[in-house]
PDB file of N, CA and C in Angstrom:
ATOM      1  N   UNK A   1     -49.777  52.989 -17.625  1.00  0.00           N
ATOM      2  CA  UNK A   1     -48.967  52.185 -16.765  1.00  0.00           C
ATOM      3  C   UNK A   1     -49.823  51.085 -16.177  1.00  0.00           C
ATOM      4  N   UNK A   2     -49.632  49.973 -15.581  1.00  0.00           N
ATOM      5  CA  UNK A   2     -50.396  48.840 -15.542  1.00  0.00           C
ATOM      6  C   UNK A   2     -50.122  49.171 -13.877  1.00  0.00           C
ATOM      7  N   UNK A   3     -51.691  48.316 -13.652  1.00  0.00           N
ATOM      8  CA  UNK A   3     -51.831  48.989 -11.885  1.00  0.00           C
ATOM      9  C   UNK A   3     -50.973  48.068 -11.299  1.00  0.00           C
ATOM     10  N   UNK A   4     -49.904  47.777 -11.082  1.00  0.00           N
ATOM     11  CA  UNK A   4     -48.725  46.995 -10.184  1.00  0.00           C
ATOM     12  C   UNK A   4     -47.702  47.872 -10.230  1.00  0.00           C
ATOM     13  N   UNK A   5     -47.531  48.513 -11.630  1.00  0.00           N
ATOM     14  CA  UNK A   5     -46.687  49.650 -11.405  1.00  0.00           C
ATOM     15  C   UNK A   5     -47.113  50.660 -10.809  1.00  0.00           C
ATOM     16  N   UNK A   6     -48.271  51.398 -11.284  1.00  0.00           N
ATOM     17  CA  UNK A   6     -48.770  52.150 -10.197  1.00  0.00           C
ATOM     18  C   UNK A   6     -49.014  51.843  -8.688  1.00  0.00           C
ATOM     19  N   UNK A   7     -49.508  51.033  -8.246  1.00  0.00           N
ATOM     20  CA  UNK A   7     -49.009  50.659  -7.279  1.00  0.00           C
ATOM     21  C   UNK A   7     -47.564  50.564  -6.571  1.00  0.00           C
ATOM     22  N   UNK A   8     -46.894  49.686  -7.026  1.00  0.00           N
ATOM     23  CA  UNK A   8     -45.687  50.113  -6.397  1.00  0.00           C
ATOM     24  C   UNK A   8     -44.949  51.807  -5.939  1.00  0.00           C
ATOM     25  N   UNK A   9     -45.600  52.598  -7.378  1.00  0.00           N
ATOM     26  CA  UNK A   9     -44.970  54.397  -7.330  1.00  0.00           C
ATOM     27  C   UNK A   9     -45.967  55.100  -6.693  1.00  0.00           C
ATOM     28  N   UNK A  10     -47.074  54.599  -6.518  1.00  0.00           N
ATOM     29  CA  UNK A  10     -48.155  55.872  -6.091  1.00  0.00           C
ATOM     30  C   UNK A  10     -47.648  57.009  -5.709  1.00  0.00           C
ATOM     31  N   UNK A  11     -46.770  56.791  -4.390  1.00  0.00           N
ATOM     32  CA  UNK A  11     -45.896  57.924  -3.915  1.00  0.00           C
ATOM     33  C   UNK A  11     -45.474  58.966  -4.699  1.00  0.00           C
ATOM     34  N   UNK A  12     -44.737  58.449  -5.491  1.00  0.00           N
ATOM     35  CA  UNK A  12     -44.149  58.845  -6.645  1.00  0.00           C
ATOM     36  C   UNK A  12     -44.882  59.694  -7.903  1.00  0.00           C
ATOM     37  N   UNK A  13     -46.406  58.761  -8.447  1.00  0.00           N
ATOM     38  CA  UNK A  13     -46.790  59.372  -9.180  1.00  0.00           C
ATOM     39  C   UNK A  13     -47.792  60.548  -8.456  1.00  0.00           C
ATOM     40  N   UNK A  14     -48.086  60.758  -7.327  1.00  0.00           N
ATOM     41  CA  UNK A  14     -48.843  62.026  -6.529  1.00  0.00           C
ATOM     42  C   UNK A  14     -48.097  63.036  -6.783  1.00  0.00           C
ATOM     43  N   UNK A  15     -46.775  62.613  -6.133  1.00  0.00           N
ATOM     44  CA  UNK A  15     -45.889  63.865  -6.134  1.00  0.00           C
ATOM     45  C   UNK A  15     -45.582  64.845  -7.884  1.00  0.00           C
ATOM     46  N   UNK A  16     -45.824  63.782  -8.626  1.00  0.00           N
ATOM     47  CA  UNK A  16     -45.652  64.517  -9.934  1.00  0.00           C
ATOM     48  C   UNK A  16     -46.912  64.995 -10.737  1.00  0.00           C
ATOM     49  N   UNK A  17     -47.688  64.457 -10.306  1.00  0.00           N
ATOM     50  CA  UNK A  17     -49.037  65.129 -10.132  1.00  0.00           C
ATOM     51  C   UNK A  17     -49.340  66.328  -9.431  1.00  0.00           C
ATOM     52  N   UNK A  18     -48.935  66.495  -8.701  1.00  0.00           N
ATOM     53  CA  UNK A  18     -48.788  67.780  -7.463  1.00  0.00           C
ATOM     54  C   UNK A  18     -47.735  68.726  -8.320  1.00  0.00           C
ATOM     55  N   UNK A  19     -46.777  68.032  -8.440  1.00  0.00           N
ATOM     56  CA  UNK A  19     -45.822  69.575  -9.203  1.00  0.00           C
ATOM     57  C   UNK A  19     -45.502  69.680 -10.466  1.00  0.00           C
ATOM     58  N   UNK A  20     -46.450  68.866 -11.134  1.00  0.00           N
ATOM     59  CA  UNK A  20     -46.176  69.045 -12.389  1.00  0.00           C
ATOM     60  C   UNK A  20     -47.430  68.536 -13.325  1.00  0.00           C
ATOM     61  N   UNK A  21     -48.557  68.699 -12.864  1.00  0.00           N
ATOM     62  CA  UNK A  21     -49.925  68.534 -13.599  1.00  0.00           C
ATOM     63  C   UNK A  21     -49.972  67.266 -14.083  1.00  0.00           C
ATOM     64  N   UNK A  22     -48.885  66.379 -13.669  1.00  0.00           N
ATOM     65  CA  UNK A  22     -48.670  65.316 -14.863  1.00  0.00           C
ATOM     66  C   UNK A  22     -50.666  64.222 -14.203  1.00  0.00           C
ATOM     67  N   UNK A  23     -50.399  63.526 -15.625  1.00  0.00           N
ATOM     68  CA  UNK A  23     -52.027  63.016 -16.161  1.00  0.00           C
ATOM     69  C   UNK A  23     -51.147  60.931 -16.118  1.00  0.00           C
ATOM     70  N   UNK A  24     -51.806  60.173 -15.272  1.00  0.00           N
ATOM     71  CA  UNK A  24     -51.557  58.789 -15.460  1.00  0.00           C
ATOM     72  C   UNK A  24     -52.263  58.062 -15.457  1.00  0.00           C
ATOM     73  N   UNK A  25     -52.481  57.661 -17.328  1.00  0.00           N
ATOM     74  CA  UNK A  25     -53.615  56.238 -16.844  1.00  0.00           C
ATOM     75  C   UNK A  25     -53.117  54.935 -16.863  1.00  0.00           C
ATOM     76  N   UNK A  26     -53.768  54.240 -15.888  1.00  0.00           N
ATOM     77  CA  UNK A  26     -53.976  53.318 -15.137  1.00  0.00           C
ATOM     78  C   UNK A  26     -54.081  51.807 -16.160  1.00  0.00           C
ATOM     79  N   UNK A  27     -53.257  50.905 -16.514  1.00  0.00           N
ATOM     80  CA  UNK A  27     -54.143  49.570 -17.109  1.00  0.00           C
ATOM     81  C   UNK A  27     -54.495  48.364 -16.270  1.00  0.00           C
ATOM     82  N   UNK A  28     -55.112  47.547 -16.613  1.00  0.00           N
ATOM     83  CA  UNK A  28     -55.268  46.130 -16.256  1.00  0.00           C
ATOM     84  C   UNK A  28     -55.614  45.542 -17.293  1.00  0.00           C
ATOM     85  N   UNK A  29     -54.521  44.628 -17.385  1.00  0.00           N
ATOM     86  CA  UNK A  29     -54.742  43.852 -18.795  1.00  0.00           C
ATOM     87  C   UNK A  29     -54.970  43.897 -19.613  1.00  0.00           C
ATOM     88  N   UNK A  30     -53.825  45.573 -20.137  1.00  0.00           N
ATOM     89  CA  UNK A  30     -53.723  46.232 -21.308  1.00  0.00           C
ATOM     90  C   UNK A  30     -55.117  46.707 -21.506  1.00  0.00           C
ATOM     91  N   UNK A  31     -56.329  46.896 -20.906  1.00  0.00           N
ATOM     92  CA  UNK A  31     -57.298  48.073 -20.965  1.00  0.00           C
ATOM     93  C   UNK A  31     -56.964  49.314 -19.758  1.00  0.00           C
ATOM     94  N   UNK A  32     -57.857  50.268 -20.069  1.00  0.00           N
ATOM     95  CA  UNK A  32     -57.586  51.305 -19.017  1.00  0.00           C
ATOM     96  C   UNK A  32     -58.731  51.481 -18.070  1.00  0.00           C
ATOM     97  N   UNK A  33     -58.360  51.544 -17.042  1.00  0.00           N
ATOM     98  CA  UNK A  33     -59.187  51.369 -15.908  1.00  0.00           C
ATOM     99  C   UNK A  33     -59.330  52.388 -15.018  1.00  0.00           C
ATOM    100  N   UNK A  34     -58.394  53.757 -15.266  1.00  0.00           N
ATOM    101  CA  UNK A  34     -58.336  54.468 -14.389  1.00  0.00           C
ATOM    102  C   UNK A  34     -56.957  55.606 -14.559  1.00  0.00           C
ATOM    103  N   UNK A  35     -57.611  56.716 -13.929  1.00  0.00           N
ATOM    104  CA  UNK A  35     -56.721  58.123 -13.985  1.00  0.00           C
ATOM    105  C   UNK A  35     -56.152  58.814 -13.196  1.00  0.00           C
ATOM    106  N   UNK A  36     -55.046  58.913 -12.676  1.00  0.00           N
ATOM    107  CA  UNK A  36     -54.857  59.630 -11.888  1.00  0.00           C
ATOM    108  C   UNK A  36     -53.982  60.977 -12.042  1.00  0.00           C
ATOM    109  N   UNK A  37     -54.579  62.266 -12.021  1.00  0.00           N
ATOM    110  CA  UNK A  37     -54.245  63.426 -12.196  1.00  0.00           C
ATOM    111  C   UNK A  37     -55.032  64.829 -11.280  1.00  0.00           C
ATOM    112  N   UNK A  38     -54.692  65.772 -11.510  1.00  0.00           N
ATOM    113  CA  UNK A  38     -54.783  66.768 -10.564  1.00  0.00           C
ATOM    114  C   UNK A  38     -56.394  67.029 -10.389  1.00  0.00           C
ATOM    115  N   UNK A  39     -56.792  67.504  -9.304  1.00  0.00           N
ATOM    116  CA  UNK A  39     -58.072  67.592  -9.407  1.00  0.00           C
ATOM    117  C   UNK A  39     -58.318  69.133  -9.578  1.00  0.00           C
ATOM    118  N   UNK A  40     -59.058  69.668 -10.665  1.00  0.00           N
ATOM    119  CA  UNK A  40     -59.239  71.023 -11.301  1.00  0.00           C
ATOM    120  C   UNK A  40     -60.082  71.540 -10.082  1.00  0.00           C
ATOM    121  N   UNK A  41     -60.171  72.592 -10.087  1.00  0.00           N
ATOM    122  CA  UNK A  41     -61.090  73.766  -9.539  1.00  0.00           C
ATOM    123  C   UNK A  41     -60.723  73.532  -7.836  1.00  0.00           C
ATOM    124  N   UNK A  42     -59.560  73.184  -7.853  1.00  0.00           N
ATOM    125  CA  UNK A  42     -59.150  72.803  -6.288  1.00  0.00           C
ATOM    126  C   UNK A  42     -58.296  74.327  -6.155  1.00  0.00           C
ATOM    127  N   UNK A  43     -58.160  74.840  -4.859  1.00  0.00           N
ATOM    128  CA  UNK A  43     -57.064  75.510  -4.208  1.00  0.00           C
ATOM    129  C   UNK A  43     -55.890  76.034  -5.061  1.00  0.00           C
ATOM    130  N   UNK A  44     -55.605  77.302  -4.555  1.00  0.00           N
ATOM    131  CA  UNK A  44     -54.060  77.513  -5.288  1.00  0.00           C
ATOM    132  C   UNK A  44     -53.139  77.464  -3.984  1.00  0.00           C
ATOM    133  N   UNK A  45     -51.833  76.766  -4.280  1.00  0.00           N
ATOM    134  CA  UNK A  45     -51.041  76.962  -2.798  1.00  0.00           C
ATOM    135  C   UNK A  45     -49.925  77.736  -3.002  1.00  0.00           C
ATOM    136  N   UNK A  46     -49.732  78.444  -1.990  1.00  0.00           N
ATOM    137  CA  UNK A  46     -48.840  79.650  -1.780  1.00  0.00           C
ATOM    138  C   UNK A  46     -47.668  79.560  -3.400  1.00  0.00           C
ATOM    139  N   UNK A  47     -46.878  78.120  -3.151  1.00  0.00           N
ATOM    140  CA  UNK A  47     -45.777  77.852  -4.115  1.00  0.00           C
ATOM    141  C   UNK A  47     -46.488  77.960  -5.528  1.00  0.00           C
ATOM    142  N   UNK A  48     -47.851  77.845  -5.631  1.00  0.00           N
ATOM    143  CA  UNK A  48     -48.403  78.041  -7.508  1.00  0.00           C
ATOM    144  C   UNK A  48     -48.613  79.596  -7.365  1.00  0.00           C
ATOM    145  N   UNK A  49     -49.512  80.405  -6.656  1.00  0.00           N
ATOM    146  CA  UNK A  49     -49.289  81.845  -6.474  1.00  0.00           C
ATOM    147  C   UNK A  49     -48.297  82.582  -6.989  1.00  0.00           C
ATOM    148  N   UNK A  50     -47.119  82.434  -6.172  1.00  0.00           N
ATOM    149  CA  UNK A  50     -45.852  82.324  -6.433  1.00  0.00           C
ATOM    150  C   UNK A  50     -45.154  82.584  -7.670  1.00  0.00           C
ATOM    151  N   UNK A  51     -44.985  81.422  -8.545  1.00  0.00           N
ATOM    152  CA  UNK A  51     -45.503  81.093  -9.734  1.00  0.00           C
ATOM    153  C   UNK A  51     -45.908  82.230 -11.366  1.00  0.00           C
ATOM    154  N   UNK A  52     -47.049  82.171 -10.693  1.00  0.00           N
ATOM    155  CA  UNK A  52     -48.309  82.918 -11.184  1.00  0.00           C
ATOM    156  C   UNK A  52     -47.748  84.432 -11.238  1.00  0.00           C
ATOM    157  N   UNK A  53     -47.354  84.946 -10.119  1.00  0.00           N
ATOM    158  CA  UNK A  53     -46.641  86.362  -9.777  1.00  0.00           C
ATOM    159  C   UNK A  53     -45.201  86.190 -10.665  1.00  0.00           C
ATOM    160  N   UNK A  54     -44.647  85.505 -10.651  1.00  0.00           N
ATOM    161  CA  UNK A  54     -42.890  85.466 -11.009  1.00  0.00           C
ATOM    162  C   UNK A  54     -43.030  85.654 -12.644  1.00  0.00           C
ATOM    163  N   UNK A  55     -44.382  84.919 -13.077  1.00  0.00           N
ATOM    164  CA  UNK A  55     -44.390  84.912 -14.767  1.00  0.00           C
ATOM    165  C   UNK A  55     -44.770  86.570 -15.274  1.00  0.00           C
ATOM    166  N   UNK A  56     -45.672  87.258 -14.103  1.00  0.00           N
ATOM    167  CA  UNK A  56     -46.470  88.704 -14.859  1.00  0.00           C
ATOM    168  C   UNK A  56     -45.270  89.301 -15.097  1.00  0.00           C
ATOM    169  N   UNK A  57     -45.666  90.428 -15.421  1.00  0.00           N
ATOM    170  CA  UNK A  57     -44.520  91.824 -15.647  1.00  0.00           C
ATOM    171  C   UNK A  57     -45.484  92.625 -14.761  1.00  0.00           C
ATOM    172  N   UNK A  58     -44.496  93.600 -13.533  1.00  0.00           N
ATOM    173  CA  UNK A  58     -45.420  94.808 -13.007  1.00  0.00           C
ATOM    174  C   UNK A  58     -44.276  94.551 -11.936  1.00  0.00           C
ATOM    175  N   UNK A  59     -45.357  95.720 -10.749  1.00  0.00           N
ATOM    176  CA  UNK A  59     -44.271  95.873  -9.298  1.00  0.00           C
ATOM    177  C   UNK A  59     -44.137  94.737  -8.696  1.00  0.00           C
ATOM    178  N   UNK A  60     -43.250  94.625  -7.630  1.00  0.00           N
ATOM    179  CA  UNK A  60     -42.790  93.240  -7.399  1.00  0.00           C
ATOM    180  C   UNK A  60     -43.845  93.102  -6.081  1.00  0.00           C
ATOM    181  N   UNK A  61     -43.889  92.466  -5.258  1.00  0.00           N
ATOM    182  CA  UNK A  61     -44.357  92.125  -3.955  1.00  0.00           C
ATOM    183  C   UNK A  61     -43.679  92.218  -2.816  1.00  0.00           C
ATOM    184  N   UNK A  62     -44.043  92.824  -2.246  1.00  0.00           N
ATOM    185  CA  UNK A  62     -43.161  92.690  -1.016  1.00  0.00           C
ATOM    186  C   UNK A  62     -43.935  91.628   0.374  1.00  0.00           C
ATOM    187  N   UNK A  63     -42.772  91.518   1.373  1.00  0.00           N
ATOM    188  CA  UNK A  63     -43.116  90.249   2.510  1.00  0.00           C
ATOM    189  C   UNK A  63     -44.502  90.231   2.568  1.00  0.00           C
ATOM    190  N   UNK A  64     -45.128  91.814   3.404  1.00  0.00           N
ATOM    191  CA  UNK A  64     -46.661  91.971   4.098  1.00  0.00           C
ATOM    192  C   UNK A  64     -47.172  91.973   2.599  1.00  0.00           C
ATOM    193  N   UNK A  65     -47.301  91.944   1.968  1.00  0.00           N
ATOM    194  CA  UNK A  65     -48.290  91.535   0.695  1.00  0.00           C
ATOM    195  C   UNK A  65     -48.429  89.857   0.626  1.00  0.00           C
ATOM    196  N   UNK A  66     -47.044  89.707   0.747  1.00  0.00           N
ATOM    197  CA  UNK A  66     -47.204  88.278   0.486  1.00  0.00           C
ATOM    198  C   UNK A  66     -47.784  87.672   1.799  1.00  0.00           C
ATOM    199  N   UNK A  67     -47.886  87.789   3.373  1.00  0.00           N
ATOM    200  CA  UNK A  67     -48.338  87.421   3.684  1.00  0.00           C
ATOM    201  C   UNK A  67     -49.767  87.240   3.998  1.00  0.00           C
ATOM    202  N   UNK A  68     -50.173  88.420   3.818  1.00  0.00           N
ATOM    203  CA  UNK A  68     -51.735  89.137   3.397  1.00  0.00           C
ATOM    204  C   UNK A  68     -52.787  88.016   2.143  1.00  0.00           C
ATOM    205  N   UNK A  69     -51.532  87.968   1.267  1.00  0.00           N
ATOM    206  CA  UNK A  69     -52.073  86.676   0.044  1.00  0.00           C
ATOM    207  C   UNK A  69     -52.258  85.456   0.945  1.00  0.00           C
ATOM    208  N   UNK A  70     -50.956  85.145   1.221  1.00  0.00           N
ATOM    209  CA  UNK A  70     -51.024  83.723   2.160  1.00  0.00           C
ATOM    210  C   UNK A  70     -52.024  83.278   3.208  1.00  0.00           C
ATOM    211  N   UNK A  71     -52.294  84.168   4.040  1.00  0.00           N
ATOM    212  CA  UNK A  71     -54.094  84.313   4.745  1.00  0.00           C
ATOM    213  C   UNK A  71     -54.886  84.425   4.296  1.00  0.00           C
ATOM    214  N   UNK A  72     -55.049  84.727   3.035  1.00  0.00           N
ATOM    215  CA  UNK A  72     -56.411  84.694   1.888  1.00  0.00           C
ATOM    216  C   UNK A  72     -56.577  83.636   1.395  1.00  0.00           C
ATOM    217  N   UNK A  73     -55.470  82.839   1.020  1.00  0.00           N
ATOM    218  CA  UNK A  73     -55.211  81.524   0.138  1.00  0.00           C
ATOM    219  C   UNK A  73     -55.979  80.355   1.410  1.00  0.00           C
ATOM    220  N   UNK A  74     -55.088  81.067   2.490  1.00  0.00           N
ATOM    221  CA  UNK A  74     -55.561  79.608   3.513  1.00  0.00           C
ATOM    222  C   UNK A  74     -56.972  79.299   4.092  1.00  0.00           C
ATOM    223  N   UNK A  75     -57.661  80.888   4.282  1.00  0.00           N
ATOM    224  CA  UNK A  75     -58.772  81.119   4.209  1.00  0.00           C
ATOM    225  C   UNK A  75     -59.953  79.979   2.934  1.00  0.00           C
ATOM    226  N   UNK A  76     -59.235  80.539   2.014  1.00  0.00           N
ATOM    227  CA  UNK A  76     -60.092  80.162   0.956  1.00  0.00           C
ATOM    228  C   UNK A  76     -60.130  78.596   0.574  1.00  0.00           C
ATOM    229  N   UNK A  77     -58.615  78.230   1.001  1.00  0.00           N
ATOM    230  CA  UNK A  77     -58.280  76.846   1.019  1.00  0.00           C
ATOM    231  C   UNK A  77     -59.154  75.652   1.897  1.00  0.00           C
ATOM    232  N   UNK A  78     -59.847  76.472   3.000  1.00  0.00           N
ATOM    233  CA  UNK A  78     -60.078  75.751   4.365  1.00  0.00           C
ATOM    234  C   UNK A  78     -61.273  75.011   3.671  1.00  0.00           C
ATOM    235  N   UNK A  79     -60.955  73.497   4.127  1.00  0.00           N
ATOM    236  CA  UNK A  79     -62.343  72.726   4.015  1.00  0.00           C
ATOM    237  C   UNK A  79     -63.478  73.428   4.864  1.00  0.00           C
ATOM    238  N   UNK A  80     -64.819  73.237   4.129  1.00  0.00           N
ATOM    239  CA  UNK A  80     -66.295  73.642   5.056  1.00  0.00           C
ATOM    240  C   UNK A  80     -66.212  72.307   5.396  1.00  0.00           C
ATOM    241  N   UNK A  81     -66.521  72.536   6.870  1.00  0.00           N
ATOM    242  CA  UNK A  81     -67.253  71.380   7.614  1.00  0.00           C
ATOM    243  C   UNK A  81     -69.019  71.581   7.496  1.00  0.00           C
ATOM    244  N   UNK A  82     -69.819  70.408   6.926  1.00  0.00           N
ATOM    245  CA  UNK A  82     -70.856  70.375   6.698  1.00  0.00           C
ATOM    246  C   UNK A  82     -71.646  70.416   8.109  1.00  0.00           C
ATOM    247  N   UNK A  83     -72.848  71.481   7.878  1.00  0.00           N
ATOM    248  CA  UNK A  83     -73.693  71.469   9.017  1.00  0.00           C
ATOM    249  C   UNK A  83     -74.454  69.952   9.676  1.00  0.00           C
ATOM    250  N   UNK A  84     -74.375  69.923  10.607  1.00  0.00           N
ATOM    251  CA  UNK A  84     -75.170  68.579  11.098  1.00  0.00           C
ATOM    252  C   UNK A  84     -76.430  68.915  11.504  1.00  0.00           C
ATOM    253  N   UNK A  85     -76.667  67.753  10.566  1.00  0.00           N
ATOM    254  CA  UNK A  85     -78.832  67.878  10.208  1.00  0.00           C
ATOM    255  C   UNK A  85     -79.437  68.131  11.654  1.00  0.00           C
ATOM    256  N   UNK A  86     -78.537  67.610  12.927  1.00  0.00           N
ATOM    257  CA  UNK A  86     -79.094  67.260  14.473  1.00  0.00           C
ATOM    258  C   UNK A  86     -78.971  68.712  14.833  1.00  0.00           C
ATOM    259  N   UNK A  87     -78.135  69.485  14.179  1.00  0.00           N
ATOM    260  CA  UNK A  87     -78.250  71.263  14.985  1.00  0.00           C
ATOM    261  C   UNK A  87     -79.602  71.827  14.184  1.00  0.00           C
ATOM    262  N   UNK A  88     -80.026  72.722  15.659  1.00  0.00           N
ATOM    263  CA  UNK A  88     -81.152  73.941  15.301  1.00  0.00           C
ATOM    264  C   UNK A  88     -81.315  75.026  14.734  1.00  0.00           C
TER     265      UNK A  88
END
């Protein structure tokens, strides 16, 4: 897609990036300049979990499981704030 269109959708193309892995490169003047798609080895969020569970075969989940996951996810999700070189 040529970056004016992307531009104009960004909105647009995040969101389908976000729920649907989708992959968009970028032109300027019919070369490619750029990609925009999901970033790997990032976070799983509750709704891909989800997902992930609905496709297996086995026992189902119940609420306190699922919320038990959901505090693990967010846990694991949480940005580290980097130590500052000025602490002892």
């Amino acid at each position: 897609m040529s970056a004016t269109e992307a531009a104009k959708n960004f909105g647009s193309i995040l969101a389908e990036v976000r729920e649907r892995d989708a992959v968009y490169v970028v032109e300027r003047r019919g070369r490619a300049v750029a990609q925009v798609g999901p970033v790997r080895g990032r976070g799983l969020t509750l709704r891909e979990f989800a997902r992930l569970v609905a496709k297996r075969s086995g026992p189902s989940v119940d609420e306190e499981c699922l919320r038990a996951i959901e505090e693990g996810i967010a846990i694991w999700n949480r940005e580290e704030v980097p130590r500052s070189p000025w602490e002892r």
